[in-house]
C-alpha atoms as a PDB file:
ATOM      1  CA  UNK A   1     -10.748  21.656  -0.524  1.00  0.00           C
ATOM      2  CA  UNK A   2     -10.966  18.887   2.270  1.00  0.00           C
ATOM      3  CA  UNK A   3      -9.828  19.547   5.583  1.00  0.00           C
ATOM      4  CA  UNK A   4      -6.696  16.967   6.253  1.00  0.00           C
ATOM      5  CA  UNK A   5      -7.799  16.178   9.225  1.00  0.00           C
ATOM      6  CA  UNK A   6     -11.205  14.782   7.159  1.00  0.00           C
ATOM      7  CA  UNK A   7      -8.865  13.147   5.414  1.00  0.00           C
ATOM      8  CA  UNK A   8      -7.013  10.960   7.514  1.00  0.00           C
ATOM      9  CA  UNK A   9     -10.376  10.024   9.114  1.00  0.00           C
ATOM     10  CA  UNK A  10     -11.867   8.944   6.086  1.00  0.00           C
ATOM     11  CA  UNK A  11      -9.444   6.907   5.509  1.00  0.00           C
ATOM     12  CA  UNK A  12      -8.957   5.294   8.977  1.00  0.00           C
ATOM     13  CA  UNK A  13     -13.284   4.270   7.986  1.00  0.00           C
ATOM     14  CA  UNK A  14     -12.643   3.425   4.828  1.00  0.00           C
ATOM     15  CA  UNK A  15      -8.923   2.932   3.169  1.00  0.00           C
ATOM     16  CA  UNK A  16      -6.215   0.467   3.304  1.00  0.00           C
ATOM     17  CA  UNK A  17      -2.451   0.632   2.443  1.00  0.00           C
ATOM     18  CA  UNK A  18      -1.530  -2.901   1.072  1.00  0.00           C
ATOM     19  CA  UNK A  19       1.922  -4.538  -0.028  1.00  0.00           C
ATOM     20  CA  UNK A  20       1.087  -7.099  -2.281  1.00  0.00           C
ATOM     21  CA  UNK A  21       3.856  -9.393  -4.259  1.00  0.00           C
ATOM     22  CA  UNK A  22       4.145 -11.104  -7.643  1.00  0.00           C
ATOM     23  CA  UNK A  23       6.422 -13.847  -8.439  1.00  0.00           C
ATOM     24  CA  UNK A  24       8.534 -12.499 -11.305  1.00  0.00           C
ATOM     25  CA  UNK A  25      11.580 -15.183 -12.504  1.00  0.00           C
ATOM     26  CA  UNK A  26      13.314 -12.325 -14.691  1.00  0.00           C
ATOM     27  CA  UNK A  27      13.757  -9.882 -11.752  1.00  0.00           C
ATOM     28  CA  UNK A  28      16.645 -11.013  -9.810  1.00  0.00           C
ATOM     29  CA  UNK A  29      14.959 -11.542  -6.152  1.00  0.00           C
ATOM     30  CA  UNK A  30      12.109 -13.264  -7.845  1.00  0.00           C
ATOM     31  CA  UNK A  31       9.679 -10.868  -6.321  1.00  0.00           C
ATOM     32  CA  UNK A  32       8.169  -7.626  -7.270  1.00  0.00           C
ATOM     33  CA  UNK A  33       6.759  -5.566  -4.183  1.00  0.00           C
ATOM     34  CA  UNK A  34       3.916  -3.608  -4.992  1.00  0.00           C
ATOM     35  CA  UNK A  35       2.858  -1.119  -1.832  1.00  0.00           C
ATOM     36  CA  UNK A  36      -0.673   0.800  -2.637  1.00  0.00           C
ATOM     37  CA  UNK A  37      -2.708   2.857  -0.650  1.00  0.00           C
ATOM     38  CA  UNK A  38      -6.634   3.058  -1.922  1.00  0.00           C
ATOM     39  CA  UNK A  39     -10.148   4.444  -0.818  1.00  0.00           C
ATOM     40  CA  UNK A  40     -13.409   2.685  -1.764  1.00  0.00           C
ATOM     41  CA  UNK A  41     -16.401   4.627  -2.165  1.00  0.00           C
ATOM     42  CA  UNK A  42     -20.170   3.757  -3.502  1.00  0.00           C
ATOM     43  CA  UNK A  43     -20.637   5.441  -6.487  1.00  0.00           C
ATOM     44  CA  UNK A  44     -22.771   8.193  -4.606  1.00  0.00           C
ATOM     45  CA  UNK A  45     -19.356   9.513  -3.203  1.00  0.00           C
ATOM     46  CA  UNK A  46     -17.898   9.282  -6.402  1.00  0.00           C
ATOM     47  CA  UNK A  47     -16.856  13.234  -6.243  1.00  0.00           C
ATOM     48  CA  UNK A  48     -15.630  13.122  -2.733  1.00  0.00           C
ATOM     49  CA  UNK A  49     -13.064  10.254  -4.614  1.00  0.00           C
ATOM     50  CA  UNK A  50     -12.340  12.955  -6.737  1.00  0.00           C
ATOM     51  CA  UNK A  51     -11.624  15.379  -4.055  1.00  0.00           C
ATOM     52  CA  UNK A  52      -9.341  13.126  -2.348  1.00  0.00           C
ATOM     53  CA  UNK A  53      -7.442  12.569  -5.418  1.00  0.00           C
ATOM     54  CA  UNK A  54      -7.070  16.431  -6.401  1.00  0.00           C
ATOM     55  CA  UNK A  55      -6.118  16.229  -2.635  1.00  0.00           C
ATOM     56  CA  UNK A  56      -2.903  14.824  -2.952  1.00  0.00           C
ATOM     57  CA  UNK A  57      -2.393  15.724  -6.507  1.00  0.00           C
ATOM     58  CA  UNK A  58      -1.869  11.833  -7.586  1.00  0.00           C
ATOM     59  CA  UNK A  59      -3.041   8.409  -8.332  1.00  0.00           C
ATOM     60  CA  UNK A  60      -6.120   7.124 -10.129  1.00  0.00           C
ATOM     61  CA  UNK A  61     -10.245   6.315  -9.622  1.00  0.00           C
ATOM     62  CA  UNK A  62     -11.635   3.090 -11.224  1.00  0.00           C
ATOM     63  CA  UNK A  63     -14.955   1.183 -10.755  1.00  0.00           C
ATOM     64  CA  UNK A  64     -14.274  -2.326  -9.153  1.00  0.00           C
ATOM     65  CA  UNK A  65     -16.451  -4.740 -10.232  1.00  0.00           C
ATOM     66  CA  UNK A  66     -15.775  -7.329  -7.913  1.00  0.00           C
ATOM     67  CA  UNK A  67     -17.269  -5.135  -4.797  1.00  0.00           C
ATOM     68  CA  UNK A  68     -19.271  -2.243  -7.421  1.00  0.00           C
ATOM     69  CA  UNK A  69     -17.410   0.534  -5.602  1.00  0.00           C
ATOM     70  CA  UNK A  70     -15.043   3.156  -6.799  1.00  0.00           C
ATOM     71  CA  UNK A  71     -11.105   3.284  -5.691  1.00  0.00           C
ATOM     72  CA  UNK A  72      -9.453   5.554  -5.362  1.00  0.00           C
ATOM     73  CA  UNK A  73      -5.695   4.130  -5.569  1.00  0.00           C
ATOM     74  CA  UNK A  74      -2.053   5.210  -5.598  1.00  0.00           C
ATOM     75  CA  UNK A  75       0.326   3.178  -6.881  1.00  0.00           C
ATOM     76  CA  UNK A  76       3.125   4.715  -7.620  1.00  0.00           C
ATOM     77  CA  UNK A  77       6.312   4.065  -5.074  1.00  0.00           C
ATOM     78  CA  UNK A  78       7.728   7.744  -5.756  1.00  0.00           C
ATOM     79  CA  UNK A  79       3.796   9.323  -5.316  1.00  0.00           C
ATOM     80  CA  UNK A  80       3.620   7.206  -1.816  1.00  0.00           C
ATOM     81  CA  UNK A  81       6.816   8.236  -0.446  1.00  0.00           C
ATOM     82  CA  UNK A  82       6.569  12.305  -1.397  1.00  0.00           C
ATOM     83  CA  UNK A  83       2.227  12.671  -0.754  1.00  0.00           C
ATOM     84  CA  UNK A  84       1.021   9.793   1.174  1.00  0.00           C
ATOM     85  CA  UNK A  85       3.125   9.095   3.586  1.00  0.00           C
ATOM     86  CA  UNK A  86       4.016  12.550   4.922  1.00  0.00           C
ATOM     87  CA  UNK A  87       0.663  13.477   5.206  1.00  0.00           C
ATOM     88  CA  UNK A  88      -0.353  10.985   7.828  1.00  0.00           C
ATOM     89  CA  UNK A  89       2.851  11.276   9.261  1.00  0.00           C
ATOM     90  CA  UNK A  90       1.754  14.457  10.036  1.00  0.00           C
ATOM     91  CA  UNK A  91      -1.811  13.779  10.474  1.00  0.00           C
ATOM     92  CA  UNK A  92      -1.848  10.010  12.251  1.00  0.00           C
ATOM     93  CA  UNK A  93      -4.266   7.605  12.093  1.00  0.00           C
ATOM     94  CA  UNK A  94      -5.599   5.673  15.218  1.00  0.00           C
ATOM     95  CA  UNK A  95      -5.343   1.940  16.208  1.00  0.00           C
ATOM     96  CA  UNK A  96      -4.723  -0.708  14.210  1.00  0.00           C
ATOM     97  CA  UNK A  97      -5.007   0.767  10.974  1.00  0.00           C
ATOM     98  CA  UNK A  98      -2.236   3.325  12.286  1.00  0.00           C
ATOM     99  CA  UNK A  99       0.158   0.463  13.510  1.00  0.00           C
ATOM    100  CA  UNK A 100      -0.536  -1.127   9.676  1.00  0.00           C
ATOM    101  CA  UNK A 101       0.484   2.361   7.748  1.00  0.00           C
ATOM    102  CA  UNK A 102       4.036   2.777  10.306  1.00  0.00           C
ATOM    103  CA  UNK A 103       4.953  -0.749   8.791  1.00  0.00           C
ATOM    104  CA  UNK A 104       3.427   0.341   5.247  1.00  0.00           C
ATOM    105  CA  UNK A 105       5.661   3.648   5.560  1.00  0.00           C
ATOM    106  CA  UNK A 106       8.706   2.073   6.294  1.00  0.00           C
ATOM    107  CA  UNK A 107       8.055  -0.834   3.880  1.00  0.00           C
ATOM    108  CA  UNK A 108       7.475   2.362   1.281  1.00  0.00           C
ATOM    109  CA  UNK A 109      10.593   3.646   2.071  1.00  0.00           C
ATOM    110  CA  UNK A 110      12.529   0.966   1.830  1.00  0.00           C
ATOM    111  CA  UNK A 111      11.062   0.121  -1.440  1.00  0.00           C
ATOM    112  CA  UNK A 112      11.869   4.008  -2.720  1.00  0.00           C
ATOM    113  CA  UNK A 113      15.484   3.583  -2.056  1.00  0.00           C
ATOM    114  CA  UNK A 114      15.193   0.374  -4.046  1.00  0.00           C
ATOM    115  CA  UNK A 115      16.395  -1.906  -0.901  1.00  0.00           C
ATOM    116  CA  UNK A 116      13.339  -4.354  -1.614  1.00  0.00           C
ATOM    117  CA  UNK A 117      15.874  -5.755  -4.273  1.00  0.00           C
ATOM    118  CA  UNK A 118      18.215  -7.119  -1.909  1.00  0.00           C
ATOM    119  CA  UNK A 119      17.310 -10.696  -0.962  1.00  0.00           C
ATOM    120  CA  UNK A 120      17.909  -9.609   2.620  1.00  0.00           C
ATOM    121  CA  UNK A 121      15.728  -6.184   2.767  1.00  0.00           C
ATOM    122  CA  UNK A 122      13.022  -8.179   1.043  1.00  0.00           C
ATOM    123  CA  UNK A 123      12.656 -10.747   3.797  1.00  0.00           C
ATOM    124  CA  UNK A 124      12.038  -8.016   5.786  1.00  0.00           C
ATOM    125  CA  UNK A 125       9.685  -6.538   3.936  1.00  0.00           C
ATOM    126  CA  UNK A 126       7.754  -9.676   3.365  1.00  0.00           C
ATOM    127  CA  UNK A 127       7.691 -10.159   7.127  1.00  0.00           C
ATOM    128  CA  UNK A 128       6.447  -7.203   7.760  1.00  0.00           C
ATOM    129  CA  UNK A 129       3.591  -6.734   4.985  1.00  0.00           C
ATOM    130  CA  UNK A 130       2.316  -9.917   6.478  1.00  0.00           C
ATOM    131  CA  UNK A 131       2.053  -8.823   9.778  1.00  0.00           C
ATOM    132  CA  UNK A 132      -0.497  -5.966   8.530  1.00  0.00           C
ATOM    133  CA  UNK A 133      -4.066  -6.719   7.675  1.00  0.00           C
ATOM    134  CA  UNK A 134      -3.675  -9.937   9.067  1.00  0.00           C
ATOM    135  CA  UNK A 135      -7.295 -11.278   8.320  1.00  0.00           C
ATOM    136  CA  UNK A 136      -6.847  -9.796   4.731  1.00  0.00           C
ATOM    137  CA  UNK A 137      -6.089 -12.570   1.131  1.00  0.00           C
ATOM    138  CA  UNK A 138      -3.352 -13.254  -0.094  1.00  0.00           C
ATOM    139  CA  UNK A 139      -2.205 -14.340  -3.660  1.00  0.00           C
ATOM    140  CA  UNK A 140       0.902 -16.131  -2.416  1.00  0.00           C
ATOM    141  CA  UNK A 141       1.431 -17.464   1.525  1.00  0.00           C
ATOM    142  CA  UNK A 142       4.570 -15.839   3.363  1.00  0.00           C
ATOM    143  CA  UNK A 143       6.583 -18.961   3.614  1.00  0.00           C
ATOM    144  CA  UNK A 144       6.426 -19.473  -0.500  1.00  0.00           C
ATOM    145  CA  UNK A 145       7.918 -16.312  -1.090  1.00  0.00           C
ATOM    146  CA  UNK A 146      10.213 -16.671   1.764  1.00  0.00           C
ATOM    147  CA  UNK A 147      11.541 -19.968   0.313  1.00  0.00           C
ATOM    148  CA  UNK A 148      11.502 -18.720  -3.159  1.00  0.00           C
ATOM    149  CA  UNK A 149      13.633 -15.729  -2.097  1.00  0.00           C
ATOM    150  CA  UNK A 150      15.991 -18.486  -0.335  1.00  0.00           C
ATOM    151  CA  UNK A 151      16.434 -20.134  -3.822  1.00  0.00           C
ATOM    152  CA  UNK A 152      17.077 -17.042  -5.925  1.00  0.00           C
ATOM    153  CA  UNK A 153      20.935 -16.466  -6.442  1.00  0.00           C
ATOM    154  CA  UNK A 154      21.281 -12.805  -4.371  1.00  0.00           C
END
């Protein structure tokens, strides 16, 4: 059983909570939001990958093949909003990567009570998920969302 304080610093080393979009035309914004939190390991750590995920009793390990490490990944809106953001509520992270998972947590909750499908909620959730991980690559830039959003009928 991992101590949750190993946890959260494992994660502060080596994990990253992400909002990523997709341009959909059927869904009515346009947009899907997609928040994830994940863990890469070498293969070596394989098993503590396996420990984190018995840890918090959700999401899924698969080999990457475009960096050859494992991930450990959870997907799921309802799993992020009931295990992984509580948990380092309760057990913060430090610097930067903290001030990225308070945006990720709110974005998460906003996307749990379904608000990311109001044209208005998702500009602010676009705004915010591209304030985090600033250096990090993107499929689509902020201000082609943003003006797709503005031509969607809300």
């Amino acid at each position: 059983m991992l101590h949750p304080w190993y946890v959260t610093g494992l994660v502060e080393g080596e994990g990253s909570f992400v909002v990523s979009f997709n341009k959909r035309p059927k869904l009515r914004v346009g947009i899907e939001t997609r928040p994830s939190f994940s863990l890469s390991l070498s293969e070596r750590d394989l098993d503590l990958l396996k420990a984190m995920q018995n840890f918090f009793q959700c999401g899924a390990i698969r080999y990457s093949r475009s960096d050859r490490t494992y991930k450990y990944e959870v997907r799921s809106v309802a799993d992020l909003a009931r295990r992984i953001v509580p948990h380092f509520e309760k057990y913060p992270l430090a610097g930067a990567k903290g001030e990225d998972f308070r945006k990720f947590a709110e974005i998460v909750r906003w996307v749990h009570a379904n608000h990311h499908l109001n044209p208005d909620y998702l500009r602010k959730i676009i705004e915010l998920a591209y304030s985090m991980n600033p250096s990090g690559q993107r499929r689509y830039a902020k201000d082609d969302l943003l003006r797709l959003l503005g031509e969607m009928k809300g």
